[in-house]
C-alpha atoms as a PDB file:
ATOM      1  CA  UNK A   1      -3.217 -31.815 -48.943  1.00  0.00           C
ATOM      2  CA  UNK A   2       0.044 -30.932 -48.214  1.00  0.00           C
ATOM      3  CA  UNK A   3       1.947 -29.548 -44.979  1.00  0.00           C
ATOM      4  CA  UNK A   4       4.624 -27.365 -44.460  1.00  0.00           C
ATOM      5  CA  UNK A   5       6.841 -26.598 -41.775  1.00  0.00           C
ATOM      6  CA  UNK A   6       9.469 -23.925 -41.387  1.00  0.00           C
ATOM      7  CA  UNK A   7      12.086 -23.816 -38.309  1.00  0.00           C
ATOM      8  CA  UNK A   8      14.725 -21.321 -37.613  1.00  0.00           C
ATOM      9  CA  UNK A   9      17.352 -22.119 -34.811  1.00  0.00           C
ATOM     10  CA  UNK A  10      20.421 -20.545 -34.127  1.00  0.00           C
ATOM     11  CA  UNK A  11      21.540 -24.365 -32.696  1.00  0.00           C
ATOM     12  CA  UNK A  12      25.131 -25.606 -34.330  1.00  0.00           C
ATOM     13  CA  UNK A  13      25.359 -29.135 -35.801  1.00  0.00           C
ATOM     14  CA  UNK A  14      27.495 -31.554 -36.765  1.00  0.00           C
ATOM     15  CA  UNK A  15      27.671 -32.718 -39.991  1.00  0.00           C
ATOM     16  CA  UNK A  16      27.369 -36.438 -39.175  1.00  0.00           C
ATOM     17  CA  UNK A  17      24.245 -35.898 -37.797  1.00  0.00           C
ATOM     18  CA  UNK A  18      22.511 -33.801 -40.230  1.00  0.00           C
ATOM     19  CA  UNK A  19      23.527 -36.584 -42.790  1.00  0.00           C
ATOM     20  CA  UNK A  20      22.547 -39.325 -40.860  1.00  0.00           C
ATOM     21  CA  UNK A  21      19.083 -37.135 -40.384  1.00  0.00           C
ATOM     22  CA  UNK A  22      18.564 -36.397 -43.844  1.00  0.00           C
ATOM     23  CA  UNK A  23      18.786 -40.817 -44.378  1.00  0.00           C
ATOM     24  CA  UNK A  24      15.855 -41.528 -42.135  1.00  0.00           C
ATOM     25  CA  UNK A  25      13.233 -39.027 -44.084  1.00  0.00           C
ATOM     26  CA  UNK A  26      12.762 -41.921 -45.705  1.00  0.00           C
ATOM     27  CA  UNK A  27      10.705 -43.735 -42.776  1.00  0.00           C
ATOM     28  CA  UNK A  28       6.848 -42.706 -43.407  1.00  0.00           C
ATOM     29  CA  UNK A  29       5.676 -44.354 -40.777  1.00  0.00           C
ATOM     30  CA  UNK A  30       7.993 -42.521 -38.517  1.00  0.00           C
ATOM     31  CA  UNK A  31       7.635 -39.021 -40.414  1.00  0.00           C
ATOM     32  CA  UNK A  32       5.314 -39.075 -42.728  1.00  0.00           C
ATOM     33  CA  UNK A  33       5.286 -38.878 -46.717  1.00  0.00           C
ATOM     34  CA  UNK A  34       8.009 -36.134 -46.941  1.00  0.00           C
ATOM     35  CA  UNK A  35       8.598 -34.361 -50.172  1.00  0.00           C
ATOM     36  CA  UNK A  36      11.239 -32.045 -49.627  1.00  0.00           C
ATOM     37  CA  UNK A  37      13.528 -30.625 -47.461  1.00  0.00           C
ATOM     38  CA  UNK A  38      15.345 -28.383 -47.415  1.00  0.00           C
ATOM     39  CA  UNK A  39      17.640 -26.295 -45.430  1.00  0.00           C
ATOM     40  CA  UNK A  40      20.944 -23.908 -44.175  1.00  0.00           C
ATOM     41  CA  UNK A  41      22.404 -25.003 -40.982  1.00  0.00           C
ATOM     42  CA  UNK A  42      25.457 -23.694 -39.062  1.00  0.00           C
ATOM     43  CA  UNK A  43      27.996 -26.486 -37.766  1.00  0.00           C
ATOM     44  CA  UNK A  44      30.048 -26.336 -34.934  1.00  0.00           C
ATOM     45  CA  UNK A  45      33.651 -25.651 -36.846  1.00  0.00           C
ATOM     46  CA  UNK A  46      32.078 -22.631 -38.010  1.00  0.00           C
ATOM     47  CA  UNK A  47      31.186 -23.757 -41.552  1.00  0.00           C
ATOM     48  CA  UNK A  48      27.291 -23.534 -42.824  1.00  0.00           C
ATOM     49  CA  UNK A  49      25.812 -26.503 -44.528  1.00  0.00           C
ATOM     50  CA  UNK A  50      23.155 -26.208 -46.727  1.00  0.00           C
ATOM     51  CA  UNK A  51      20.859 -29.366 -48.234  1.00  0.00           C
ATOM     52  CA  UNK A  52      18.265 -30.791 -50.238  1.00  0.00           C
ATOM     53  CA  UNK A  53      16.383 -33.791 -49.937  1.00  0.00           C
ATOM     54  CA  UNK A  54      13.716 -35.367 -51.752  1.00  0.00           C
ATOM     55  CA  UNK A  55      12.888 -39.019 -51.845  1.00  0.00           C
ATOM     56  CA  UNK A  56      15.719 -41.384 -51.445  1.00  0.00           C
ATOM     57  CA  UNK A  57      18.196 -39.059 -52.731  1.00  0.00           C
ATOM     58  CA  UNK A  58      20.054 -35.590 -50.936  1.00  0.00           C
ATOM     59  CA  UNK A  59      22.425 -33.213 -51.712  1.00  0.00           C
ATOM     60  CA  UNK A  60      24.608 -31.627 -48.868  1.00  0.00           C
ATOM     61  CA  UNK A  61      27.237 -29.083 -49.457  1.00  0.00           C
ATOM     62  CA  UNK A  62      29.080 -26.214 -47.844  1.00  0.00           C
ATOM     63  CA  UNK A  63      27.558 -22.667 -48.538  1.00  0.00           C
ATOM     64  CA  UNK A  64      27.584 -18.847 -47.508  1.00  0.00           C
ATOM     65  CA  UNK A  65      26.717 -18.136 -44.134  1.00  0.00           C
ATOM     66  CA  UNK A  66      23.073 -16.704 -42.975  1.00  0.00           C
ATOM     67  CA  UNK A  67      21.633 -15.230 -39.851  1.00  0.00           C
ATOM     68  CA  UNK A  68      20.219 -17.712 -38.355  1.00  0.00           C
ATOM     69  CA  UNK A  69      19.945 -21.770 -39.371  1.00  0.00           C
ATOM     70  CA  UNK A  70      17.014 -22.537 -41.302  1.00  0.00           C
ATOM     71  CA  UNK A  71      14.802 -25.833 -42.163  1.00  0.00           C
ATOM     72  CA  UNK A  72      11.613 -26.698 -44.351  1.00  0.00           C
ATOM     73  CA  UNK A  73       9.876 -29.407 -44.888  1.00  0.00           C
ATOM     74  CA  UNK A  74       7.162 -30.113 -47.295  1.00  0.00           C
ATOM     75  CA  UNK A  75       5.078 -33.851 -47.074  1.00  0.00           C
ATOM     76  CA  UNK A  76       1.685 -35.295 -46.279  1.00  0.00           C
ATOM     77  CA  UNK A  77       0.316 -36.404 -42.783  1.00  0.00           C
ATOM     78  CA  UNK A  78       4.149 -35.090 -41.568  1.00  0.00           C
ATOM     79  CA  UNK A  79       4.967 -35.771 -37.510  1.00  0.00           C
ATOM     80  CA  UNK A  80       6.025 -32.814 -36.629  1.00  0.00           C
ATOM     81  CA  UNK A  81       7.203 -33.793 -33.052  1.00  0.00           C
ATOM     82  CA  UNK A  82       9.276 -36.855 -34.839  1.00  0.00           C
ATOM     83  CA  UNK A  83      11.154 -34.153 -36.932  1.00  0.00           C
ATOM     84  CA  UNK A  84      12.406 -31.727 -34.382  1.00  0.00           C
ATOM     85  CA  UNK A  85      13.152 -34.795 -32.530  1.00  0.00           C
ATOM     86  CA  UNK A  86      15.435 -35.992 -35.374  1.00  0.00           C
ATOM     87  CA  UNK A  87      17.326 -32.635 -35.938  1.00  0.00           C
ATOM     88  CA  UNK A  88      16.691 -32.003 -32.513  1.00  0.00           C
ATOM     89  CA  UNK A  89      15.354 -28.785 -32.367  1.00  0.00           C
END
């Protein structure tokens, strides 16, 4: 059965960090069997970064501007906690 879990935050980010985030989905034990991700976040020189992940691969690139930032994840026996931990959220 799968899980989903949706997150808005209006939070700014640095792009190091979301990259270095979007390299540790890879740790099941840590965050479970993660699918996909996906998501548009704002970073703090003004610029929006949006991304893809699925299994040992992502794509990150710079993108139009939304409302709010915004994050989904789709997996199997997913640690929620451990997530908003990682993007810290």
């Amino acid at each position: 059965m799968f899980q989903n879990i949706g997150v808005e935050t209006p939070r700014k980010f640095e792009e190091a960090a979301i990259r270095a985030a979007l390299d540790e989905l890879d740790d099941e034990k840590r965050f479970g069997a993660i699918l996909r991700a996906k998501g548009i976040l704002p970073l703090t020189d003004g610029k929006w970064l949006h991304f893809d992940y699925v299994p040992g691969e992502s794509d990150v690139r710079y993108g139009s501007a939304d409302y709010t930032g915004r994050l989904c994840v789709i997996g199997t026996k997913i640690n929620e906690a451990a997530l908003k931990e990682l993007f810290g959220l």
